[in-house]
N, C-alpha and C. Protein backbone atom coordinates (compact mmCIF):
# COMPACT_ATOMS: atom_id res chain seq x y z
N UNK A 1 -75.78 -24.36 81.59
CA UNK A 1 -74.71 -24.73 82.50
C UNK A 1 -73.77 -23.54 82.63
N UNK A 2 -73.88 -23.18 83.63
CA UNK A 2 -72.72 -21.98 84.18
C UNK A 2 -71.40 -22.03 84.62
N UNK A 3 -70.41 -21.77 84.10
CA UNK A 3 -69.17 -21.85 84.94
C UNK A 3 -68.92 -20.89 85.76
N UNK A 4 -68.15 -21.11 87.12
CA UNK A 4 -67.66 -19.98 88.06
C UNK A 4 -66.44 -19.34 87.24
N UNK A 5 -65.70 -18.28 87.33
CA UNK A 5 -64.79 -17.26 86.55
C UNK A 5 -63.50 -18.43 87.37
N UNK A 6 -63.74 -18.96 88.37
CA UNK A 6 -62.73 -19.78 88.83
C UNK A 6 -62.35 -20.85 88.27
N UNK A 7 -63.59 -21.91 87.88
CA UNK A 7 -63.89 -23.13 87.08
C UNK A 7 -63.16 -22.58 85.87
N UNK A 8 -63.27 -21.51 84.78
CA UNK A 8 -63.06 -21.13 83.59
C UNK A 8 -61.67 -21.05 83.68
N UNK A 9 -61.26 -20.16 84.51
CA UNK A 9 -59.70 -20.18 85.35
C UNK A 9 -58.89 -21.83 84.75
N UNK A 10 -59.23 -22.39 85.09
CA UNK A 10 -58.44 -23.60 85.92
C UNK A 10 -58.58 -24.40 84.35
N UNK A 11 -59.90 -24.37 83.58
CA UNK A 11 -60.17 -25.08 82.30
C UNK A 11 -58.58 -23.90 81.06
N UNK A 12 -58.52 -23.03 81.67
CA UNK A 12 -57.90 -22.02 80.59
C UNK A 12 -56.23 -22.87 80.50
N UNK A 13 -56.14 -22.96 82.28
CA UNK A 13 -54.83 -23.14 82.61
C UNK A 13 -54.54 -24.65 82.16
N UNK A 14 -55.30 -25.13 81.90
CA UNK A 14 -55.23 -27.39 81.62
C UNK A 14 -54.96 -27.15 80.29
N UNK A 15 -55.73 -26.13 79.26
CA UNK A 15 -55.57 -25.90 77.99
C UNK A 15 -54.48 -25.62 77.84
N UNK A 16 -53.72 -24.59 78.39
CA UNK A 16 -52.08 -24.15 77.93
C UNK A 16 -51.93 -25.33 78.00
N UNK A 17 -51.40 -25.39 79.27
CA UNK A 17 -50.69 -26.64 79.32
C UNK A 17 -50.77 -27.67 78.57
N UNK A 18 -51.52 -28.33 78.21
CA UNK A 18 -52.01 -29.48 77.22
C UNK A 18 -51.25 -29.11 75.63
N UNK A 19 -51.60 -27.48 75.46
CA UNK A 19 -51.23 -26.78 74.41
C UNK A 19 -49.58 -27.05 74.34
N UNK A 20 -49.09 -26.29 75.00
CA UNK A 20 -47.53 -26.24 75.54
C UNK A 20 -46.97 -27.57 75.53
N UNK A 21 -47.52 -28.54 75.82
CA UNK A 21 -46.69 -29.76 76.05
C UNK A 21 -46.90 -30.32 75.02
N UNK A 22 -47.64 -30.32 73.73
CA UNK A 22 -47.98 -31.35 72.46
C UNK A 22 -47.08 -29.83 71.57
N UNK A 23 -47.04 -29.05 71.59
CA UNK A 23 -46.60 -27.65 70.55
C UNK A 23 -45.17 -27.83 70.26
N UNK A 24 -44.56 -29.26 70.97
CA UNK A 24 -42.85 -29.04 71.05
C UNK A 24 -42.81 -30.11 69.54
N UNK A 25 -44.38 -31.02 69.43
CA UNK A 25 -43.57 -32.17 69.12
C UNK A 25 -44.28 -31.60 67.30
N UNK A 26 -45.26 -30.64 67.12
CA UNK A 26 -45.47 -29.97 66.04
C UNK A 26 -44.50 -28.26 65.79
N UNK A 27 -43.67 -28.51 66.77
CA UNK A 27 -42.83 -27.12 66.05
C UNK A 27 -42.01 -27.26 64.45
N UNK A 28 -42.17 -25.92 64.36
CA UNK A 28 -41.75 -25.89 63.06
C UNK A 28 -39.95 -25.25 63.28
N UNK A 29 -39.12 -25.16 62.32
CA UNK A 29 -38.34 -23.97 62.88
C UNK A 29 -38.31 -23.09 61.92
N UNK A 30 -38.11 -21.64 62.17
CA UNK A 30 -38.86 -20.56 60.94
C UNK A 30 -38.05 -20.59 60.02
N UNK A 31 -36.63 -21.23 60.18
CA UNK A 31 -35.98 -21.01 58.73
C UNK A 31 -36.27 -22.25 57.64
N UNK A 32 -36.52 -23.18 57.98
CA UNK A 32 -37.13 -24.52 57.17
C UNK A 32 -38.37 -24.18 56.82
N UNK A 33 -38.79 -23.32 57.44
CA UNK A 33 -40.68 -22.85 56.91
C UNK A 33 -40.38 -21.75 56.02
N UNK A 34 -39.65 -20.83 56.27
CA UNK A 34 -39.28 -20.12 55.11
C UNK A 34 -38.65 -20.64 53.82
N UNK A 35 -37.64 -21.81 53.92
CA UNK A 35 -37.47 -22.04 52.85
C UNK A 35 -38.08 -23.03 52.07
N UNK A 36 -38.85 -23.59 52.69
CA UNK A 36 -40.41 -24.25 52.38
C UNK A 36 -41.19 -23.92 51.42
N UNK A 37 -41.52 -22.26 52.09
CA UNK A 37 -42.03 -21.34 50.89
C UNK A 37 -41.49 -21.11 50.06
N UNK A 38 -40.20 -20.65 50.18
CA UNK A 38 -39.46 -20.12 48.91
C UNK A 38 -39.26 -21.55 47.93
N UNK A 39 -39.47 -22.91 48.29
CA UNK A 39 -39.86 -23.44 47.45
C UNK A 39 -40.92 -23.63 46.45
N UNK A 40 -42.01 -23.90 47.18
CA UNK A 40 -43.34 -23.30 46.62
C UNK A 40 -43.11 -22.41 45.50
N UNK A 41 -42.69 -21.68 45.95
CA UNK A 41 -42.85 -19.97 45.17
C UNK A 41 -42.09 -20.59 43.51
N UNK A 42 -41.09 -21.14 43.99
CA UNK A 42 -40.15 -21.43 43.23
C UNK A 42 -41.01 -22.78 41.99
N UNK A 43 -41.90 -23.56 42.50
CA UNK A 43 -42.54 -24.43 41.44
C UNK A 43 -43.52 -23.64 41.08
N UNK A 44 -44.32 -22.98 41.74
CA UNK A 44 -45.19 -22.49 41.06
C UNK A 44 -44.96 -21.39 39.73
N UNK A 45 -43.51 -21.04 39.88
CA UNK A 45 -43.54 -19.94 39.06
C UNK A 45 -42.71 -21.16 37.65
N UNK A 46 -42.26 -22.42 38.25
CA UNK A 46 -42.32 -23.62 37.46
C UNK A 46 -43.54 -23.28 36.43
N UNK A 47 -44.21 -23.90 36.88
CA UNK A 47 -46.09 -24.61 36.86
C UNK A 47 -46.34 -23.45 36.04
N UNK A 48 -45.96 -21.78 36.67
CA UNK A 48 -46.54 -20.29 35.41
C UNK A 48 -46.22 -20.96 34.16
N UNK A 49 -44.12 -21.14 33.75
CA UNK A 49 -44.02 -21.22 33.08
C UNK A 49 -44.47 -22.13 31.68
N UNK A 50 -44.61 -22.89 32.31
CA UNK A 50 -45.10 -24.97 31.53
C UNK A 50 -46.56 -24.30 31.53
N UNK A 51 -47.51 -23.64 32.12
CA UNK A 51 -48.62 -23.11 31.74
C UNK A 51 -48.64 -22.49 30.30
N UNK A 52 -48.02 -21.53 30.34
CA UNK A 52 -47.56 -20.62 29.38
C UNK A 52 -46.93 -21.14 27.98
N UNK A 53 -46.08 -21.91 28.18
CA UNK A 53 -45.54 -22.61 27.12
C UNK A 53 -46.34 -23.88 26.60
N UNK A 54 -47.33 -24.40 27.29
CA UNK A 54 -48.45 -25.41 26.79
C UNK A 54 -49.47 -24.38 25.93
N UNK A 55 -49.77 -23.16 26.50
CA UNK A 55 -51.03 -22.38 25.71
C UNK A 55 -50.54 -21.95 24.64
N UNK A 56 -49.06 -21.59 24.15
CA UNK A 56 -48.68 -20.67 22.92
C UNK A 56 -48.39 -22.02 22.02
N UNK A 57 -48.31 -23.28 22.58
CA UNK A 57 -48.14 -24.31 21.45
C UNK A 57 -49.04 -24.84 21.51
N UNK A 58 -50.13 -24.57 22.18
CA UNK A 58 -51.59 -25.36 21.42
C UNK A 58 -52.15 -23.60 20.19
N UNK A 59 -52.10 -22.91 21.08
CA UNK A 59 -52.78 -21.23 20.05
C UNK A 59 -51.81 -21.61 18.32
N UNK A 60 -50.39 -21.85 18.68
CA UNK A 60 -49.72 -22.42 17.18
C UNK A 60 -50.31 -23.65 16.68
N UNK A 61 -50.57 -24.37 17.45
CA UNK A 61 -51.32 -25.83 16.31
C UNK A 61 -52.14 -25.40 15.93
N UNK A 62 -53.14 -24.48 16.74
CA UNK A 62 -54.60 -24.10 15.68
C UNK A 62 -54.13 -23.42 14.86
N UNK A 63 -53.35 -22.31 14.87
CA UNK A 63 -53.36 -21.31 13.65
C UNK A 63 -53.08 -22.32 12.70
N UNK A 64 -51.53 -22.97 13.06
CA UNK A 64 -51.35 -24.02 11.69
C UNK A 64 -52.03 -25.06 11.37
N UNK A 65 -52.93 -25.65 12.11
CA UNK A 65 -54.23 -26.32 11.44
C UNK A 65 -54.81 -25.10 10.82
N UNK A 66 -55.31 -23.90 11.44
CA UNK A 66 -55.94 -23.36 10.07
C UNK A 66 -55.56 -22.81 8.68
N UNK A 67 -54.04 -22.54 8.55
CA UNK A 67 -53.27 -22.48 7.68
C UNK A 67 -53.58 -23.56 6.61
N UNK A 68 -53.60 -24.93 6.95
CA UNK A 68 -53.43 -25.83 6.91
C UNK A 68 -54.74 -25.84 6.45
N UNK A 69 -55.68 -26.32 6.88
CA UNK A 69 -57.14 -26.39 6.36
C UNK A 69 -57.82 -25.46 5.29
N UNK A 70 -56.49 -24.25 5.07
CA UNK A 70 -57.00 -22.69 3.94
C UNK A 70 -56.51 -23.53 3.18
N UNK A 71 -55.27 -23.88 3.52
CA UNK A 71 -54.45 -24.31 1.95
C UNK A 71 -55.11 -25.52 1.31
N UNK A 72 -56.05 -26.52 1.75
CA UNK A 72 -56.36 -27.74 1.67
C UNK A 72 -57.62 -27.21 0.92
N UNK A 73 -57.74 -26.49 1.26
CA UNK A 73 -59.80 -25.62 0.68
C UNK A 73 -59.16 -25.24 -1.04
N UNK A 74 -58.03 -24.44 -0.44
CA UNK A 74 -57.54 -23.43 -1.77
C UNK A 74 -57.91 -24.40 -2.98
N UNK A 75 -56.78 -25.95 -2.58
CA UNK A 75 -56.41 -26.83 -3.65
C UNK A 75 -57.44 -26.91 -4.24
N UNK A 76 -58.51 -27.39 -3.83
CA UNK A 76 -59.81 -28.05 -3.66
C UNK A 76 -60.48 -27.24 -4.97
N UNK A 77 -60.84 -25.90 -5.03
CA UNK A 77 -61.42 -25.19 -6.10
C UNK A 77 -60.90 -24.90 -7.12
N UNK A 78 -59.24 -25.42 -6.91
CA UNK A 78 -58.81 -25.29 -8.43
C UNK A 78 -58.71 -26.03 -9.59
């Protein structure tokens, strides 16, 4: 199926339009989208921290379970 460069024309021009008239009711405005992000930015570096502070207190329970499990061995052979 072929279109004429005219036909294509006229399909381009229904698209704006269609585009243009639904684009008012999804606008954003750039300063609410910016600070949108800068929220984001702002939990995620949340989320780093609580990452970070969950891994160094589980890496401390093991050491002190293994502390814990030397000293329990130690008793044991004496």
């Amino acid at each position: 199926m072929s279109m004429t460069p005219n036909e294509v024309e006229e399909i381009v021009k229904k698209t704006i339009d269609a585009m243009d008239g639904h684009s008012k009711s999804f606008w954003v405005d750039p300063e609410k989208h910016y600070k949108s992000h800068d929220r984001l930015d702002k939990l995620l570096d949340v989320f780093d921290g609580a990452q970070s502070v969950a891994m160094k207190t589980l890496v401390g329970a093991m050491v002190l379970g293994g502390l814990i499990l030397a000293a329990i061995s130690m008793g044991f052979k004496k």
